[in-house]
C-alpha atoms as a PDB file:
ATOM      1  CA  UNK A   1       0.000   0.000   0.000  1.00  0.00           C
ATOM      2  CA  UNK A   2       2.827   2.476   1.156  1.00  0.00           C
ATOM      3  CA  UNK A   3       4.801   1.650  -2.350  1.00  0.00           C
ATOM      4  CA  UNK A   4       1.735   2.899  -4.344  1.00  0.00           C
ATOM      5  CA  UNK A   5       1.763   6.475  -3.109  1.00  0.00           C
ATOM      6  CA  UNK A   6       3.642   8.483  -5.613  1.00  0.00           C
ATOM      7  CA  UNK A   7       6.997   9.182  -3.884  1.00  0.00           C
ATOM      8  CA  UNK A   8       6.691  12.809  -5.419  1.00  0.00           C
ATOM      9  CA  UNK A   9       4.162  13.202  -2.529  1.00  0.00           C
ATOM     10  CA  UNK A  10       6.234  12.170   0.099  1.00  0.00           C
ATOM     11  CA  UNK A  11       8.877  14.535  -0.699  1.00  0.00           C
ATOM     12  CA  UNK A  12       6.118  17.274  -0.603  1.00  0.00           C
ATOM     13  CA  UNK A  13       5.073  16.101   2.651  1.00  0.00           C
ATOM     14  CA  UNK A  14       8.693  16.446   4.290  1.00  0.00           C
ATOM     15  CA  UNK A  15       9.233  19.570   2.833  1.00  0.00           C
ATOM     16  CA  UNK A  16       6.072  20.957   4.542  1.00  0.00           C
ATOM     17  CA  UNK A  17       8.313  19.355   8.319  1.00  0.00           C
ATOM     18  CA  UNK A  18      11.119  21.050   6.967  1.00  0.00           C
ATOM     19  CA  UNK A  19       9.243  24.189   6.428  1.00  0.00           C
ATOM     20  CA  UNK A  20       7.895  24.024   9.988  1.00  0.00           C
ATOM     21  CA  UNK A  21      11.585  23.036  11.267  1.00  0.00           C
ATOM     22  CA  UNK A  22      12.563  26.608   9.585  1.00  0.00           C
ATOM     23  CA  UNK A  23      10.709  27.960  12.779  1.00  0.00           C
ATOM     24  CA  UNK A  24      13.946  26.970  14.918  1.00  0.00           C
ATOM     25  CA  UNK A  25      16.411  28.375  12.423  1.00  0.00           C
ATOM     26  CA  UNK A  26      14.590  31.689  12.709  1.00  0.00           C
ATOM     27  CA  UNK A  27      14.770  31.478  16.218  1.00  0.00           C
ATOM     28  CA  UNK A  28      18.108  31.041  16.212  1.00  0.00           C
ATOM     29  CA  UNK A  29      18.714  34.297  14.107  1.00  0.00           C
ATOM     30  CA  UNK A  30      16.944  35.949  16.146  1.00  0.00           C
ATOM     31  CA  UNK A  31      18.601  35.231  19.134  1.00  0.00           C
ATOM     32  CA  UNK A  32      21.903  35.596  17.596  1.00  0.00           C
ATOM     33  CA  UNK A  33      20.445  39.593  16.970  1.00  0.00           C
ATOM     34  CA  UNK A  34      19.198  39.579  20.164  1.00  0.00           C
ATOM     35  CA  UNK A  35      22.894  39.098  21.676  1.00  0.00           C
ATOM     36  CA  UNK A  36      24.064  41.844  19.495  1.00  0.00           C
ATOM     37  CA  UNK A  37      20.638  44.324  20.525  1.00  0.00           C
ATOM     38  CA  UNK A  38      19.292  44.383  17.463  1.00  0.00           C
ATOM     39  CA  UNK A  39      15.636  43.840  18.755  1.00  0.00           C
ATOM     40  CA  UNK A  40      13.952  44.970  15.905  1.00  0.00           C
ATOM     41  CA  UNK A  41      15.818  42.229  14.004  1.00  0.00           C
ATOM     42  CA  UNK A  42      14.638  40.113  16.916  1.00  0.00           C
ATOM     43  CA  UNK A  43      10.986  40.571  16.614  1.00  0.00           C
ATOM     44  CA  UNK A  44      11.090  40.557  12.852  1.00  0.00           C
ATOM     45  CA  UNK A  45      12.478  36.858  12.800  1.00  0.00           C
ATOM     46  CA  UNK A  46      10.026  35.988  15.785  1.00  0.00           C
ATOM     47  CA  UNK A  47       7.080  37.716  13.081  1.00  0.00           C
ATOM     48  CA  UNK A  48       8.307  35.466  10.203  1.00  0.00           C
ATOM     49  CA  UNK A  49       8.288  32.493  12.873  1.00  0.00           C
ATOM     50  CA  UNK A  50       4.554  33.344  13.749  1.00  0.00           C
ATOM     51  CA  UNK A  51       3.521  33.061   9.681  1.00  0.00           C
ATOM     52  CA  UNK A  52       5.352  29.920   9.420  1.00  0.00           C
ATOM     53  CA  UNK A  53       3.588  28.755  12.617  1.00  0.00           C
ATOM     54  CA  UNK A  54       0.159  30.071  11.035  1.00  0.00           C
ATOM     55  CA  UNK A  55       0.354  28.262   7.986  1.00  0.00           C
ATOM     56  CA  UNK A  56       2.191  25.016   8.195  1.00  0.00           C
ATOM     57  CA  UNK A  57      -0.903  22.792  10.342  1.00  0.00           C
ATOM     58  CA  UNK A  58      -3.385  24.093   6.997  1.00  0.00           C
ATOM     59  CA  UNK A  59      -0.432  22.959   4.793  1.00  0.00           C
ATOM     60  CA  UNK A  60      -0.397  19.761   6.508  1.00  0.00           C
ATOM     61  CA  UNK A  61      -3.665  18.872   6.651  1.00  0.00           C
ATOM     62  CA  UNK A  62      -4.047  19.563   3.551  1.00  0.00           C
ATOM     63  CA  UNK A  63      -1.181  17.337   2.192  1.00  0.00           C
ATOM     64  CA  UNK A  64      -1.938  14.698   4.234  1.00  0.00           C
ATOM     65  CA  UNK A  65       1.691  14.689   6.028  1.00  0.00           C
ATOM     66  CA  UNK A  66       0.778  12.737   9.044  1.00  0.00           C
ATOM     67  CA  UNK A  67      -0.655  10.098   6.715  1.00  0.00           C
ATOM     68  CA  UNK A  68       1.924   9.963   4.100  1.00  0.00           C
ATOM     69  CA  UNK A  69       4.814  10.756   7.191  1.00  0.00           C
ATOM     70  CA  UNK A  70       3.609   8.430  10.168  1.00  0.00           C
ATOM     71  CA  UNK A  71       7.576   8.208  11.064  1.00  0.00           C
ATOM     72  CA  UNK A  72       7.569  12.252  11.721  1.00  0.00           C
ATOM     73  CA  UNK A  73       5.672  13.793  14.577  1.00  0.00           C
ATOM     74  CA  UNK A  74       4.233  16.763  13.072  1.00  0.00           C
ATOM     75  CA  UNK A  75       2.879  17.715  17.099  1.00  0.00           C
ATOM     76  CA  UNK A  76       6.152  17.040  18.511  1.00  0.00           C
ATOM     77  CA  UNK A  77       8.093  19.089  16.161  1.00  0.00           C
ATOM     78  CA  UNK A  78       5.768  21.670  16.234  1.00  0.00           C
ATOM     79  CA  UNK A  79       5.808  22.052  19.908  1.00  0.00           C
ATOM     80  CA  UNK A  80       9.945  22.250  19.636  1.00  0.00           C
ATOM     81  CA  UNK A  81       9.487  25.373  17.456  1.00  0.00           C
ATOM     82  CA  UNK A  82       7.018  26.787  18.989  1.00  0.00           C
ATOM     83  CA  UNK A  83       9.388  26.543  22.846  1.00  0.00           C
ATOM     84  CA  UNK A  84      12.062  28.517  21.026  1.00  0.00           C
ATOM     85  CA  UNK A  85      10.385  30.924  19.584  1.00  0.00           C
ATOM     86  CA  UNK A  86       6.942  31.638  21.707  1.00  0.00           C
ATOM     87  CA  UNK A  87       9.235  31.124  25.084  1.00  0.00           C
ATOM     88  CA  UNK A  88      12.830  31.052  24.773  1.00  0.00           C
ATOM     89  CA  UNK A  89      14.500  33.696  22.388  1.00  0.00           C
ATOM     90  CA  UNK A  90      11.771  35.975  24.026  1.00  0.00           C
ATOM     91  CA  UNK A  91      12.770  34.782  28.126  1.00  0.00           C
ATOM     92  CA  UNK A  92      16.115  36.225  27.101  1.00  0.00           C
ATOM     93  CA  UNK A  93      14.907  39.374  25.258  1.00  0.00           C
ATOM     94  CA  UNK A  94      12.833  40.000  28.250  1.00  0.00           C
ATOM     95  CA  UNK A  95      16.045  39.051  31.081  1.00  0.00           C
ATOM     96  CA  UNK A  96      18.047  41.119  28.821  1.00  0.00           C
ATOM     97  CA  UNK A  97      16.172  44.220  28.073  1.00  0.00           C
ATOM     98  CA  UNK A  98      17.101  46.423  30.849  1.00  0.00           C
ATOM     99  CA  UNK A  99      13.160  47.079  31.404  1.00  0.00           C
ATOM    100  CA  UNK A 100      13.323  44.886  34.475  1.00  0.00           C
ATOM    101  CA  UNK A 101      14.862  45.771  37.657  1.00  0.00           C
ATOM    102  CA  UNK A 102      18.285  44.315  37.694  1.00  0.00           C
ATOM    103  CA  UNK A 103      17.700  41.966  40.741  1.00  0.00           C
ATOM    104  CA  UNK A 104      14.557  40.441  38.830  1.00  0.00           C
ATOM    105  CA  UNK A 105      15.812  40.430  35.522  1.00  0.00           C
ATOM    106  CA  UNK A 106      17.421  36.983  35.346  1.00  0.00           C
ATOM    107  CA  UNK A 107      14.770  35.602  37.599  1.00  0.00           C
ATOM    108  CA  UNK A 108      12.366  36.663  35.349  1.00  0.00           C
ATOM    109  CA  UNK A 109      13.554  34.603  32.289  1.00  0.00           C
ATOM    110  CA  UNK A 110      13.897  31.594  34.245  1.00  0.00           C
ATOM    111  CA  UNK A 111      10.053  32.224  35.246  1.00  0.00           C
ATOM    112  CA  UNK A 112       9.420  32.544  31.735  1.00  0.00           C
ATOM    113  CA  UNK A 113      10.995  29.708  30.616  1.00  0.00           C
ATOM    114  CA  UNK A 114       9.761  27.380  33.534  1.00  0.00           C
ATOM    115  CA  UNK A 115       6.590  28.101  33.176  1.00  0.00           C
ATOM    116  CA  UNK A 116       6.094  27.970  29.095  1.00  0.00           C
ATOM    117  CA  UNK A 117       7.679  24.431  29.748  1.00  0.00           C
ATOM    118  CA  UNK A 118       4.666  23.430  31.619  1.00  0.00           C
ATOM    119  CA  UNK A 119       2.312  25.088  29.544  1.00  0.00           C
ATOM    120  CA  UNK A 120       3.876  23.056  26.534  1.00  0.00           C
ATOM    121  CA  UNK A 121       3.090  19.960  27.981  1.00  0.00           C
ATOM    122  CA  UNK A 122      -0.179  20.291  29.332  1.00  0.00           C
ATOM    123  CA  UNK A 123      -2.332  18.503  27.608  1.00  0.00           C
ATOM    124  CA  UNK A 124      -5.443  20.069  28.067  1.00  0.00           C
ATOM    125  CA  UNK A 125      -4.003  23.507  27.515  1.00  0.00           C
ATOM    126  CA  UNK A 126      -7.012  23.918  24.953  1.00  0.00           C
ATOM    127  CA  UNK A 127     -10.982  23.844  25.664  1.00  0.00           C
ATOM    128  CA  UNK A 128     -13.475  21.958  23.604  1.00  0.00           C
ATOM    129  CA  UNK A 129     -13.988  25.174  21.630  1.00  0.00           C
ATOM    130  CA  UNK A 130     -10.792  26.043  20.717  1.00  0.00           C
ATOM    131  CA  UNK A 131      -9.700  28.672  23.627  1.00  0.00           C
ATOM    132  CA  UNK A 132      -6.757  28.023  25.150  1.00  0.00           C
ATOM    133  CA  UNK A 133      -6.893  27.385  29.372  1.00  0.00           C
ATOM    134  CA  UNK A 134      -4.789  29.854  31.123  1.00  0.00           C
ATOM    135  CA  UNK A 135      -2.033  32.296  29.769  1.00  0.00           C
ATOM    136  CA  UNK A 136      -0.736  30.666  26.379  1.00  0.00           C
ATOM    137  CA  UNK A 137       3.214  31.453  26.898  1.00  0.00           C
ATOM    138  CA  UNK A 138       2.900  33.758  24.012  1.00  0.00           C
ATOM    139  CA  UNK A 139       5.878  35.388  25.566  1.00  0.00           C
ATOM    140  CA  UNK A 140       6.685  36.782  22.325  1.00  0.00           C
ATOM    141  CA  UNK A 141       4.161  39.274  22.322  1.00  0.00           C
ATOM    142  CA  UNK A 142       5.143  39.864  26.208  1.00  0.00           C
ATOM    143  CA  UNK A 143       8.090  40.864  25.237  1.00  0.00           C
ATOM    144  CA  UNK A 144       6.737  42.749  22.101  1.00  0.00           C
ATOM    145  CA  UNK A 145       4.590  44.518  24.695  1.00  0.00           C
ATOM    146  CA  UNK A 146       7.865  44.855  26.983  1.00  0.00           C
ATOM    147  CA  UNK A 147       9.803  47.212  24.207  1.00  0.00           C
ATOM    148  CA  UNK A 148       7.035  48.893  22.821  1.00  0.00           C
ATOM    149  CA  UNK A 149       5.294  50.090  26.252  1.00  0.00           C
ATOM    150  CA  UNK A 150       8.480  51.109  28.151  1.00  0.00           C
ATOM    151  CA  UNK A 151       6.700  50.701  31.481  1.00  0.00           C
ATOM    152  CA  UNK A 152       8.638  51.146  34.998  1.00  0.00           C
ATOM    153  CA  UNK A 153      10.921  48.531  35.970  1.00  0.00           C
ATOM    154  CA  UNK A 154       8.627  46.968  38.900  1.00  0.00           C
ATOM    155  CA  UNK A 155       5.762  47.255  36.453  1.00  0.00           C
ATOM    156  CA  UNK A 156       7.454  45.323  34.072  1.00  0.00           C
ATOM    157  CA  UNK A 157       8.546  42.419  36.542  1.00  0.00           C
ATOM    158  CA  UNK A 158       4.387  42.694  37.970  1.00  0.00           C
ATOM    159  CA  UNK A 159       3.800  41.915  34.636  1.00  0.00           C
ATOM    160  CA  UNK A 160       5.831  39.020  34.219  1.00  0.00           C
ATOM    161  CA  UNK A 161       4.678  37.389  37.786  1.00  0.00           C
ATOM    162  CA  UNK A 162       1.194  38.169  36.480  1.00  0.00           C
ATOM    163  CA  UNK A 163       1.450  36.356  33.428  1.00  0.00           C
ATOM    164  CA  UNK A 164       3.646  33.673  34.673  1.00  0.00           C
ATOM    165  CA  UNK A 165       0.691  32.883  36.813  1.00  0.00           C
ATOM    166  CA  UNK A 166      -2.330  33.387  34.708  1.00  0.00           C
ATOM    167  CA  UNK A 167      -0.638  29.930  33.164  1.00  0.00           C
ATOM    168  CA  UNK A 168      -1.831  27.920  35.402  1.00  0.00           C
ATOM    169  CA  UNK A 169      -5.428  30.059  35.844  1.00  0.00           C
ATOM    170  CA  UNK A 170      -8.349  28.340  33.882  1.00  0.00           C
ATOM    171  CA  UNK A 171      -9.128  31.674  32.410  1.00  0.00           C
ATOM    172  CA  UNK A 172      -9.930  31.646  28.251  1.00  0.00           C
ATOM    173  CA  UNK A 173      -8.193  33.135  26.284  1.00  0.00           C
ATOM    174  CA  UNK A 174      -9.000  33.496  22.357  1.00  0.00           C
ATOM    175  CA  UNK A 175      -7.242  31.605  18.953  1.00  0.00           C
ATOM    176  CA  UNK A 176      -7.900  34.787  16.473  1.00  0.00           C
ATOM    177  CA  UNK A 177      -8.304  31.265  13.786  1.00  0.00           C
ATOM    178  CA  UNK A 178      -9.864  29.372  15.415  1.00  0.00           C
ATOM    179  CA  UNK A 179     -12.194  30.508  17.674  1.00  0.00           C
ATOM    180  CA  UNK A 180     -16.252  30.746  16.168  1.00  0.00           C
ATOM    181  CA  UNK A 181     -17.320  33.672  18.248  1.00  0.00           C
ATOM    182  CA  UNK A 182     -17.372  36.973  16.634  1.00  0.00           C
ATOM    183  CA  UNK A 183     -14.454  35.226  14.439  1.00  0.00           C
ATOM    184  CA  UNK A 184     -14.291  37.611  11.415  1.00  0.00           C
ATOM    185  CA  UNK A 185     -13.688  40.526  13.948  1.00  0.00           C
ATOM    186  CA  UNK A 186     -10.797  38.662  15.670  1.00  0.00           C
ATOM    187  CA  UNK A 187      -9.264  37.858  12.489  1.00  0.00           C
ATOM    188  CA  UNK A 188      -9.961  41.553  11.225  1.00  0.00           C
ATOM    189  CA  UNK A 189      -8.203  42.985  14.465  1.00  0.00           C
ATOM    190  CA  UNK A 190      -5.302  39.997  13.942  1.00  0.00           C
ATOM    191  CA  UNK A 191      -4.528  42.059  10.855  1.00  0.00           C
ATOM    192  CA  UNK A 192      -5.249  45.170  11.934  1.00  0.00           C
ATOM    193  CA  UNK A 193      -2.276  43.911  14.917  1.00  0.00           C
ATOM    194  CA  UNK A 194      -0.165  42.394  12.332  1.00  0.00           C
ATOM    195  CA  UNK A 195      -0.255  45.856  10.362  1.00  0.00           C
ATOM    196  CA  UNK A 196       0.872  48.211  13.167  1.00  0.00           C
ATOM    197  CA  UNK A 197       3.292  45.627  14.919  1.00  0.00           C
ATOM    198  CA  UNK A 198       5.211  45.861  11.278  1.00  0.00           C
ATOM    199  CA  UNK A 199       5.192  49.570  11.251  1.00  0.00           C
ATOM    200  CA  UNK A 200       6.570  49.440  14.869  1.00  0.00           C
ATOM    201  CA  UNK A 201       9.552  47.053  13.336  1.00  0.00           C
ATOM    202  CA  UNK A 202       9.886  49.420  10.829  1.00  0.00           C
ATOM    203  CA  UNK A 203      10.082  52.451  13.480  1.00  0.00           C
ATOM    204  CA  UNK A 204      12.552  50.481  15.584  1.00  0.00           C
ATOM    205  CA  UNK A 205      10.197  49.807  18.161  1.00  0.00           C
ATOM    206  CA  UNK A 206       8.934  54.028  18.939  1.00  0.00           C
ATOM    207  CA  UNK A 207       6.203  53.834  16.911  1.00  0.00           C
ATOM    208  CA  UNK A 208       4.601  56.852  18.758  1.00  0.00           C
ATOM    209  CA  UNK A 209       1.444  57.100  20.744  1.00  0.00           C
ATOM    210  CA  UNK A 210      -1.087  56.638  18.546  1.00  0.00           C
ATOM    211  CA  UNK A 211       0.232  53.233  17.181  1.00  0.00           C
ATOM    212  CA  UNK A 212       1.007  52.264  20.782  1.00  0.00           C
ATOM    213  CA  UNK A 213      -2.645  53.063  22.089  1.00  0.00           C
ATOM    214  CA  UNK A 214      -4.249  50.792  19.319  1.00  0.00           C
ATOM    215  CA  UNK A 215      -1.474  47.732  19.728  1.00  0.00           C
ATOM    216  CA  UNK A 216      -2.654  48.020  23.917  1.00  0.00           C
ATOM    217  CA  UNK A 217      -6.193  48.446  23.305  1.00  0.00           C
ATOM    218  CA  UNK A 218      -5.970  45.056  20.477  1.00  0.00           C
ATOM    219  CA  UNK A 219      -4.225  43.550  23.271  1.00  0.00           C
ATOM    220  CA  UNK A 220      -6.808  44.857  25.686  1.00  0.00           C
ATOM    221  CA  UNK A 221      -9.992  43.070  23.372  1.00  0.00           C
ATOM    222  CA  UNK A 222      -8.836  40.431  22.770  1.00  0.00           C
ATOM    223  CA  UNK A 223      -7.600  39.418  27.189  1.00  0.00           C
ATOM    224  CA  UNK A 224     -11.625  40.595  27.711  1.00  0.00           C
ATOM    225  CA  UNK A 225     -12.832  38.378  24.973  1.00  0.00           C
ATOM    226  CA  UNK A 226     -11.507  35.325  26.450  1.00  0.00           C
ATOM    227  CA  UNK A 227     -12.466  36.952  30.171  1.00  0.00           C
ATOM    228  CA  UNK A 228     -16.267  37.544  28.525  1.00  0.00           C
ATOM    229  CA  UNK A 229     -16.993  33.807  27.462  1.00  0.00           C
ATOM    230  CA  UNK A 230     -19.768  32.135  28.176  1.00  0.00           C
ATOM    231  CA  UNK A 231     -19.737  28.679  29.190  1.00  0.00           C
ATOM    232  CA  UNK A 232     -19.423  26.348  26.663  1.00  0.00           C
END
């Protein structure tokens, strides 16, 4: 049966791993930038890790990979992209972004890392209607968040303790793709996010106050959309 599947597809199916596997190489660019405090060079590889993220499960599906690939854990090599570039890369931006008070800064990282560990291999980190249960170490945009807002030092740790522990809270929060309720607008805002988080990158980060107030108040819909659902 296996020898009658033309091997053209097969090859089409790894490529789609390999595409996903680019996830880590980006992550490791963007660490290396991140060493050097290039951050804007940072958040543009995490960004390019977050389409590749977005696409590859459709891409998948859609080629049949775990059929054609049973060998390959699509899910498990997933989940090691998404560690390096959801948690790690942005643990260090945050230890290393002077925004933190010295004492906490290295602390804070390990939090971060610790904690999106867990959340990585929590199996029921997702509800029956697609939400995911508790905080879903998207430190990425933490750290996004981090560089853009500038907030106080003790703020910024607050923050991090906050989040770190909203992990393990079974509060909702939303999938913009995946989610059914009052989807179109979450996509529509995901865009809207996606548009000013590249002019930011393109600002180095001081995007002024007006692009600033509509990234926080995005951010702000979309933590009271999960907050706001009704019981499934």
């Amino acid at each position: 049966m296996r020898n009658s599947v033309p091997k053209f597809e097969h090859i089409r199916a790894f490529t789609i791993h390999v595409f996903t596997a680019t996830g880590a190489a980006l992550a490791l660019l963007a660490m290396i930038l991140a060493s050097g405090g290039h951050w804007a060079g940072m958040f543009f590889c995490l960004g390019l890790a977050l389409i590749v993220d977005g696409v590859d499960g459709p891409m998948a599906r859609a080629f049949k990979v775990k059929e054609l690939l049973p060998r390959w854990s699509g899910e498990g090599l997933d989940f090691v992209v998404d560690f390096t570039t959801y948690v790690f890369v942005p643990a260090y931006a945050i230890a290393a972004s002077g925004f933190l008070p010295d004492m906490l800064a290295i602390p804070a990282g390990m939090i971060v890392v610790i904690t999106g560990a867990l959340y990585f291999a929590d199996g029921n980190m997702k509800t029956d209607d697609n939400y995911f249960r508790g905080f879903p170490a998207v430190w990425n945009l933490a750290a996004f968040y981090l560089y853009v807002l500038e907030p106080p030092p003790w703020a910024a740790a607050a923050g991090i303790v906050v989040l770190a522990v909203l992990t393990f809270v079974p509060i909702r929060f939303v999938h913009p793709l995946r989610v059914q309720r009052l989807r179109w607008l979450n996509i529509a805002l995901m865009v809207a996010w996606a548009a000013l988080a590249a002019f930011t990158l393109a600002e180095n980060l001081a995007p002024g106050p007006y692009v600033t107030w509509a990234l926080a108040a995005i951010a702000v819909y979309f933590f009271a959309a999960g907050l706001l659902r009704k019981a499934a």
